[in-house]
Protein backbone atom coordinates (compact mmCIF):
# COMPACT_ATOMS: atom_id res chain seq x y z
CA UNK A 1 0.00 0.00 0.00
CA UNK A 2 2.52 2.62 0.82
CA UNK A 3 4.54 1.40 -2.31
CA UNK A 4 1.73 2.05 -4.39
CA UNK A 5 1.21 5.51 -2.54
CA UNK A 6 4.73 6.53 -3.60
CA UNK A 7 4.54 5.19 -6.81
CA UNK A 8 0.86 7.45 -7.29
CA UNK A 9 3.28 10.46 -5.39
CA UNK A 10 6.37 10.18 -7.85
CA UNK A 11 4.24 9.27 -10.58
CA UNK A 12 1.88 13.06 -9.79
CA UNK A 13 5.14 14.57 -9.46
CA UNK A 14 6.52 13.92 -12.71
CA UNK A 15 3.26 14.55 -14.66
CA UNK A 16 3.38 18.03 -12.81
CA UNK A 17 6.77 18.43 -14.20
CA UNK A 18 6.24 17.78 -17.15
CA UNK A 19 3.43 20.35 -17.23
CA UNK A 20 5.51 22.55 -16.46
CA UNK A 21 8.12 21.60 -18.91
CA UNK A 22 4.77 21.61 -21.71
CA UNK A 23 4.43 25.32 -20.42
CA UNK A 24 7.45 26.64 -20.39
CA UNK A 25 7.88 25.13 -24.47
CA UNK A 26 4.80 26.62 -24.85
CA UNK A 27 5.86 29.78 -23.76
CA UNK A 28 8.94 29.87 -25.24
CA UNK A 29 7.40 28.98 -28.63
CA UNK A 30 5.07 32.09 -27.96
CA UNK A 31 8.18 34.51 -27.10
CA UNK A 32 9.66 33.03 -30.60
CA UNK A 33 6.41 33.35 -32.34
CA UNK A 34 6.62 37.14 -31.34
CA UNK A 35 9.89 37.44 -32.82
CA UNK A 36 8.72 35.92 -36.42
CA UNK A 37 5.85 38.60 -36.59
CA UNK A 38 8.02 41.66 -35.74
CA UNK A 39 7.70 44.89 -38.14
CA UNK A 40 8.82 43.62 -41.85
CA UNK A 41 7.87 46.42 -43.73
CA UNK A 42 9.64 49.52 -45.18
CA UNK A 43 11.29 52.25 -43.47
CA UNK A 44 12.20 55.70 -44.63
CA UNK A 45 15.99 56.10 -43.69
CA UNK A 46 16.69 59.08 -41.52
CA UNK A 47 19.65 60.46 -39.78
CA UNK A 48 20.14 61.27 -36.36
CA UNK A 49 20.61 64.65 -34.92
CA UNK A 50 24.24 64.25 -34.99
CA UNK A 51 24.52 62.93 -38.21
CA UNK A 52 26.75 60.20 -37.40
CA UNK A 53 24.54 57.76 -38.45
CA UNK A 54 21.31 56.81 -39.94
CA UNK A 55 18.29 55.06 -38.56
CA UNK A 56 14.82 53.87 -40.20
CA UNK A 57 11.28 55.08 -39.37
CA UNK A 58 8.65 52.77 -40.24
CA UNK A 59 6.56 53.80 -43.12
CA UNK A 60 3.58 52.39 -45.29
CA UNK A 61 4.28 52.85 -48.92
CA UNK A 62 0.97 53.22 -50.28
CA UNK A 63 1.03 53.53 -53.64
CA UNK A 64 1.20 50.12 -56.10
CA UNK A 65 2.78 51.90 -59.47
CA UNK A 66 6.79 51.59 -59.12
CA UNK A 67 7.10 55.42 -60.45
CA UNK A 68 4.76 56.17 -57.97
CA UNK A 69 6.36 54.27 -54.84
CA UNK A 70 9.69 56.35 -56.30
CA UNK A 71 8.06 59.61 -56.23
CA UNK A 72 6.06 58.70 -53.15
CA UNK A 73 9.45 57.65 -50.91
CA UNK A 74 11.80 60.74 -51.85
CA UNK A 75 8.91 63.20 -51.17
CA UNK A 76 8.67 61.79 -47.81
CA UNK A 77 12.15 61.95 -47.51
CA UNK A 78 12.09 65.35 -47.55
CA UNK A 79 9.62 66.19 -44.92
CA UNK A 80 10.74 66.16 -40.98
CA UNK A 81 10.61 62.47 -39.35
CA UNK A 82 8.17 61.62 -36.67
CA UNK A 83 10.96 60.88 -34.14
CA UNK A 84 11.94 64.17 -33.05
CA UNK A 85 15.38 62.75 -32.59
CA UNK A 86 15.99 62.36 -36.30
CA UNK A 87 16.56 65.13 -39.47
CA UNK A 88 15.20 64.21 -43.12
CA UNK A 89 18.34 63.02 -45.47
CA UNK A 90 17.00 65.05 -48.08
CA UNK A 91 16.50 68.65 -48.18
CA UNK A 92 14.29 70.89 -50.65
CA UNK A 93 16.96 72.68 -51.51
CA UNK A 94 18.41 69.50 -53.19
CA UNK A 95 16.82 69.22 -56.62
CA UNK A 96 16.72 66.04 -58.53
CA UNK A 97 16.17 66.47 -62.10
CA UNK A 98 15.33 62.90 -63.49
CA UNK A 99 15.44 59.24 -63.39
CA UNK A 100 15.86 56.50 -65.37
CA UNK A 101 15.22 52.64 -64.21
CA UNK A 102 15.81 49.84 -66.65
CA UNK A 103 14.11 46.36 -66.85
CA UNK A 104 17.00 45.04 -64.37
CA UNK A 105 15.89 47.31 -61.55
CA UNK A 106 18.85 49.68 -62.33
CA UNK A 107 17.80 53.38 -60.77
CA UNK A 108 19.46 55.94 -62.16
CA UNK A 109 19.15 59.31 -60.49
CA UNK A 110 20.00 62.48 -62.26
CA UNK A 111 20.59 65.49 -59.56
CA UNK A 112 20.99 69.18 -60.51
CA UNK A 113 24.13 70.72 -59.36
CA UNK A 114 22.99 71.48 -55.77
CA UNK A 115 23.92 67.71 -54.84
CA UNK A 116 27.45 69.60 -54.60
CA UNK A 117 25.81 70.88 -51.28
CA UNK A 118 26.38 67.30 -49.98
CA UNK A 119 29.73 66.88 -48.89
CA UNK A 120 32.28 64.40 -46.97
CA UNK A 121 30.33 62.02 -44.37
CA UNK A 122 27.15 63.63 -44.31
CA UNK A 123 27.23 63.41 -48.20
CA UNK A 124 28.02 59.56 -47.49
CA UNK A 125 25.41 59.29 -44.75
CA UNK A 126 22.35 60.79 -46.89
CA UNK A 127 23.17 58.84 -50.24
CA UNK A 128 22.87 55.69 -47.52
CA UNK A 129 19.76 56.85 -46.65
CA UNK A 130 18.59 57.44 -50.15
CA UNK A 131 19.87 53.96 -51.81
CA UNK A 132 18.28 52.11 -48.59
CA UNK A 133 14.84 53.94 -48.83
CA UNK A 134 14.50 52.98 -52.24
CA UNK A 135 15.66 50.01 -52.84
CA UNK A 136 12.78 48.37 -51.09
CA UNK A 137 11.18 49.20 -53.92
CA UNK A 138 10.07 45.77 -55.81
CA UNK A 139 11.64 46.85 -58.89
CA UNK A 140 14.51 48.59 -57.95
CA UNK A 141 17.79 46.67 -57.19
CA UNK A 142 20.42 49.17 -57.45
CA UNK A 143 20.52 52.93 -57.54
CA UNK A 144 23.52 55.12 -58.90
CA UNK A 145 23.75 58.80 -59.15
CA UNK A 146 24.71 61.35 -61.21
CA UNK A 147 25.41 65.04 -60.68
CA UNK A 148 24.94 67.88 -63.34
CA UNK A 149 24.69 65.12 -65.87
CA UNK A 150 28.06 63.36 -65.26
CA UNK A 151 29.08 60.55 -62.53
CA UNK A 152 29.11 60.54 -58.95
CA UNK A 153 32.26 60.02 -58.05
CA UNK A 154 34.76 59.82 -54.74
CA UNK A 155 37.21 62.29 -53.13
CA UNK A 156 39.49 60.21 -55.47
CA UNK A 157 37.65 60.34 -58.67
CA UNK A 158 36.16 57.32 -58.96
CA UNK A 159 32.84 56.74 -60.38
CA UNK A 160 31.27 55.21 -57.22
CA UNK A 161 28.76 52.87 -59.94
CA UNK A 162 25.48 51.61 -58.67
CA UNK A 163 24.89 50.99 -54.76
CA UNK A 164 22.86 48.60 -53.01
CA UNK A 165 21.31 48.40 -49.77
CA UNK A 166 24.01 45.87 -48.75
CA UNK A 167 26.73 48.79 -50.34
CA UNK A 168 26.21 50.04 -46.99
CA UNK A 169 27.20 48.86 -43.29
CA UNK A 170 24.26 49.04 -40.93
CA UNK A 171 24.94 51.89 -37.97
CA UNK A 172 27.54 54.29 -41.36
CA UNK A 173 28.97 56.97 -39.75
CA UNK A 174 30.00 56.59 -36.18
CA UNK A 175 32.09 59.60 -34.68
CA UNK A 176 35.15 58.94 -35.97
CA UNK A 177 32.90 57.84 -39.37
CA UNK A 178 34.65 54.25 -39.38
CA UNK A 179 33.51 51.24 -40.17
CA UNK A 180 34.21 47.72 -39.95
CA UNK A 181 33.32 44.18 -42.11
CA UNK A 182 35.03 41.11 -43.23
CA UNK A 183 36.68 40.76 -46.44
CA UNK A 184 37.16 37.61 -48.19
CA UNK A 185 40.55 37.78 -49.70
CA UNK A 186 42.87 35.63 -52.45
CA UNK A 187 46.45 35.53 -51.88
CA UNK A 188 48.78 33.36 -53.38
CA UNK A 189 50.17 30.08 -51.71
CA UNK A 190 53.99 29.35 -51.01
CA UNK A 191 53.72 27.48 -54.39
CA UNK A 192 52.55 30.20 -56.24
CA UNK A 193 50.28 27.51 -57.93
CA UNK A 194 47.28 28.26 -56.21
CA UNK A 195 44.96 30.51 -53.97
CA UNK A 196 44.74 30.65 -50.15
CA UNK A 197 41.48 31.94 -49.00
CA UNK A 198 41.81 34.48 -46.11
CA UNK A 199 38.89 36.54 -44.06
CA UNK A 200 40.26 39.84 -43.77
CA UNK A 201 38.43 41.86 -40.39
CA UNK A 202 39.30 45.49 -41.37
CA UNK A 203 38.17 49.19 -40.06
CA UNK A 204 37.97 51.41 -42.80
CA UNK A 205 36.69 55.32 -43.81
CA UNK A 206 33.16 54.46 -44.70
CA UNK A 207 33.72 56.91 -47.82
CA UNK A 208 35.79 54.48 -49.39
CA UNK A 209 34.04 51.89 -51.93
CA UNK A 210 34.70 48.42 -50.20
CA UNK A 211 36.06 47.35 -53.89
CA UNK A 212 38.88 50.22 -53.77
CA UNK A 213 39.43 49.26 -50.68
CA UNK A 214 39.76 45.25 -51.32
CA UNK A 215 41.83 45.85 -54.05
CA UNK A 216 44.24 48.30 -52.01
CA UNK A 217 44.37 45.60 -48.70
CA UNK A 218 44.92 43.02 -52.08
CA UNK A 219 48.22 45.01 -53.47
CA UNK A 220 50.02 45.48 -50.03
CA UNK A 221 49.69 41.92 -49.82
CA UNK A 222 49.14 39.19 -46.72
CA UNK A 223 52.17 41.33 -44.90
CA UNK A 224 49.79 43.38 -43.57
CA UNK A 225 47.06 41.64 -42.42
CA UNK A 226 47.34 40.99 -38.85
CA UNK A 227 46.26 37.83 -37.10
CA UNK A 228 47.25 35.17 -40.23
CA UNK A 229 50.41 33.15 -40.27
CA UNK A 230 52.65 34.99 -43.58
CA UNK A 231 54.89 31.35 -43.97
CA UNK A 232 51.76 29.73 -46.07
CA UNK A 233 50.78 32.91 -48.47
CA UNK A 234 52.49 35.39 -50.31
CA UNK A 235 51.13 38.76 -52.32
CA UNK A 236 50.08 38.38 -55.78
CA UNK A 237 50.17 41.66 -57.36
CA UNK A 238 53.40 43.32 -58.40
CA UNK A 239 54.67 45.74 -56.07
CA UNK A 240 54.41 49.42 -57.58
CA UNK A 241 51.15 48.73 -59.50
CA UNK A 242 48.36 51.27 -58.88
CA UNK A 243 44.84 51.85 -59.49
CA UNK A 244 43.97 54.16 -62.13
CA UNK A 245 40.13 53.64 -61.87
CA UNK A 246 37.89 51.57 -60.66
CA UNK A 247 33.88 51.47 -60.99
CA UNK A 248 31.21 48.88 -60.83
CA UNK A 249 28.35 48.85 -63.62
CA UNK A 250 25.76 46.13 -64.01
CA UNK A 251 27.39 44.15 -61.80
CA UNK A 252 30.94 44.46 -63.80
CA UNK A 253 33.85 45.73 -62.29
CA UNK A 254 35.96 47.57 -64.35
CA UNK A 255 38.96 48.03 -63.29
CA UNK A 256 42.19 50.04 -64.61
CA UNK A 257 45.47 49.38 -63.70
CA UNK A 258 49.21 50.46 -64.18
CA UNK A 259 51.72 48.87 -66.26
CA UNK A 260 53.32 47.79 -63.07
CA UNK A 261 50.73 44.92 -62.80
CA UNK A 262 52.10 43.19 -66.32
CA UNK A 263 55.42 42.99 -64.28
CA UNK A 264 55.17 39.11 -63.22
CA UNK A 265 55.87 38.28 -59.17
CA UNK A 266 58.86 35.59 -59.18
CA UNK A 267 56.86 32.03 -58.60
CA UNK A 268 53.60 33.28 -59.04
CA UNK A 269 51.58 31.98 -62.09
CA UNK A 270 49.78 34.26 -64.08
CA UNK A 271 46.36 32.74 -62.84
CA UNK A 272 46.60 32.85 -59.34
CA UNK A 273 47.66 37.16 -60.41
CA UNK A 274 44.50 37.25 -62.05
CA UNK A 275 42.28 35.46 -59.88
CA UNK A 276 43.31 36.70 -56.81
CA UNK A 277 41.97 40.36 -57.72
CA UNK A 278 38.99 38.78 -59.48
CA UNK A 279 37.93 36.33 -56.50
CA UNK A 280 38.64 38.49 -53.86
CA UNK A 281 36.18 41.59 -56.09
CA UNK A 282 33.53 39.23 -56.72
CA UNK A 283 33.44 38.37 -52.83
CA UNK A 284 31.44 41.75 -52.90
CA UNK A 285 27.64 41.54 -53.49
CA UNK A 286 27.65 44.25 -56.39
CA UNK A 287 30.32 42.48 -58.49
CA UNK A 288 30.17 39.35 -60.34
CA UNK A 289 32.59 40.03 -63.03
CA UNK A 290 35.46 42.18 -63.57
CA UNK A 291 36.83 43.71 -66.86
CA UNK A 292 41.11 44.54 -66.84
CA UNK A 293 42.19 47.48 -68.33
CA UNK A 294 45.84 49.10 -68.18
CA UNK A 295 46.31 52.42 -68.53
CA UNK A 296 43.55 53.15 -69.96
CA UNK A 297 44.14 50.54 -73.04
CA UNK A 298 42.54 47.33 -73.87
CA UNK A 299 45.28 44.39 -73.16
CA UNK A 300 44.16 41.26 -75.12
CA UNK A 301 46.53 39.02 -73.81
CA UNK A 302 48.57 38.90 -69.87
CA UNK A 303 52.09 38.23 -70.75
CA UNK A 304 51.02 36.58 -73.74
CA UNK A 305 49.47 33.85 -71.86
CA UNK A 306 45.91 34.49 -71.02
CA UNK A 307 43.16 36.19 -72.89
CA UNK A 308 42.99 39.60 -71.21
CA UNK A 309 39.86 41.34 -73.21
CA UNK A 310 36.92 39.74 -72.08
CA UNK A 311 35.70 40.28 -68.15
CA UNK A 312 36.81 37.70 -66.00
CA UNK A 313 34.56 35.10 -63.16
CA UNK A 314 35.27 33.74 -60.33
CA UNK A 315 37.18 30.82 -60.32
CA UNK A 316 37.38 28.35 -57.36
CA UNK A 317 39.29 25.69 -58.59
CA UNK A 318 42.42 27.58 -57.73
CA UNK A 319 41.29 27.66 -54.27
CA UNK A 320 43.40 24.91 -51.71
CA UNK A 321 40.94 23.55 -50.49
């Protein structure tokens, strides 16, 4: 008898727990349930008071038309945010004189001369704003902009090409208007034969296009990135070689070079050169191929081994694996 009373007691006490263990599933279930359903529609993109950085506001586009959403999302961008906390990243005074968006979902926006207005991070911090706000439009992938007819371009003259939301780090435009990602960079192994895969954590003026950037981190070679042992890599590029231009359109990277880069590294094959600029550009989300040019001239062949006029793709097989 008392067995069978401790048997019904245990027997209560685990069906109790396991209630509770049924509840508490339950509940956490609920408390991830609530995290599925939070906020996924569009924001208008904002900067704070300090423009250091900028922030969304949720908004309700409510037109259907793609022109429409367009013309509907930089006309609220120019009217004072809700959060009293936050400035509009467009002003009136800030005229934009057309647009053009092909069947690719490339924007094109034509400003007036009073872009010019914009300058150095805040410049950086509104054109975030603006590629952001409309690039949740359905139809609009990319956005690039021109001023007084010609190019935007960077405090080093490079056409900056079209920008996507990704283009931009969450948070742009801290204090000291750094920011920081992960690269995925090529270098070349102690062979020279092949590619060594490296992720590259850098900090970085957010003014910079990440592909200038890749490509600079790319020339000064595995030397100077901290943190990676040096004995199983080596730099690809020929020391002295320098970037004319560089600019990404439709997704091409074109990219100009010096002579310096037809001057071959000792032990390095001409494909693991080439490959480690083009795997380590088309690591980027706006870049899936990239066109060589030196000087300014069309090279048809590197070092009259490989075909150098048509734009290159990623190429893996290179990679030790």
């Amino acid at each position: 008898m008392l067995q069978s009373m401790k048997r019904n007691r245990t027997h209560l006490i685990l069906t109790a727990f396991v209630c509770l263990l049924c509840l508490s599933v339950l509940d956490g279930c609920t408390k991830k349930d609530k995290k599925k359903s939070s906020y996924t529609g569009s924001y208008i993109y904002c900067l704070d008071s300090n423009e250091t950085k900028i922030e969304g506001e949720k908004y309700t586009i409510k037109s259907k038309n793609t022109d429409k959403m367009i013309h509907e999302l930089l006309h609220k961008m120019r009217k004072e945010p809700e959060t009293v906390s936050l400035k509009n990243a467009l002003s009136d005074s800030i005229t934009l004189d057309d647009y053009t968006l092909t069947n690719s979902g490339e924007l094109s926006l034509y400003w007036t001369a009073s872009y010019t207005n914009y300058t150095g991070p805040s410049e950086v911090l509104r054109r975030a704003a603006i590629v952001k706000t409309l690039c949740q439009v359905p139809d609009v992938k990319s956005v690039q902009f021109y001023v007084a007819g010609q190019p935007l371009t960077d405090s080093n003259m490079n056409t900056i090409g079209f920008m996507t939301a990704d283009t931009f780090v969450d948070n742009t435009g801290d204090m000291e208007y750094t920011q920081n990602t992960t690269l995925n960079m090529y270098f070349a192994s102690v062979s020279g034969t092949s590619l060594v895969e490296v992720p590259v954590k850098i900090t970085y003026d957010a003014s910079i296009p990440l592909e200038q950037l890749a490509l600079k981190q790319l020339i000064k070679g595995p030397s100077s990135v901290g943190g990676i042992s040096n004995t199983r890599m080596q730099a690809t590029i020929p020391s002295g070689t320098k970037v004319n231009k560089i600019s990404v359109k439709d997704n091409t990277c074109y990219l100009d070079l010096s002579s310096d880069f037809l001057d071959k590294r000792d032990n390095i094959s001409d494909e693991v050169t080439i490959y480690s600029v083009v795997n380590t550009l088309v690591e980027l989300s706006n870049i899936n191929k990239v066109q060589f040019s030196i000087d300014g001239e069309q090279v048809l062949l590197y070092n009259d081994s490989i075909n150098f006029g048509e734009p290159f793709e990623r190429n893996l097989d290179l990679v030790l694996k």
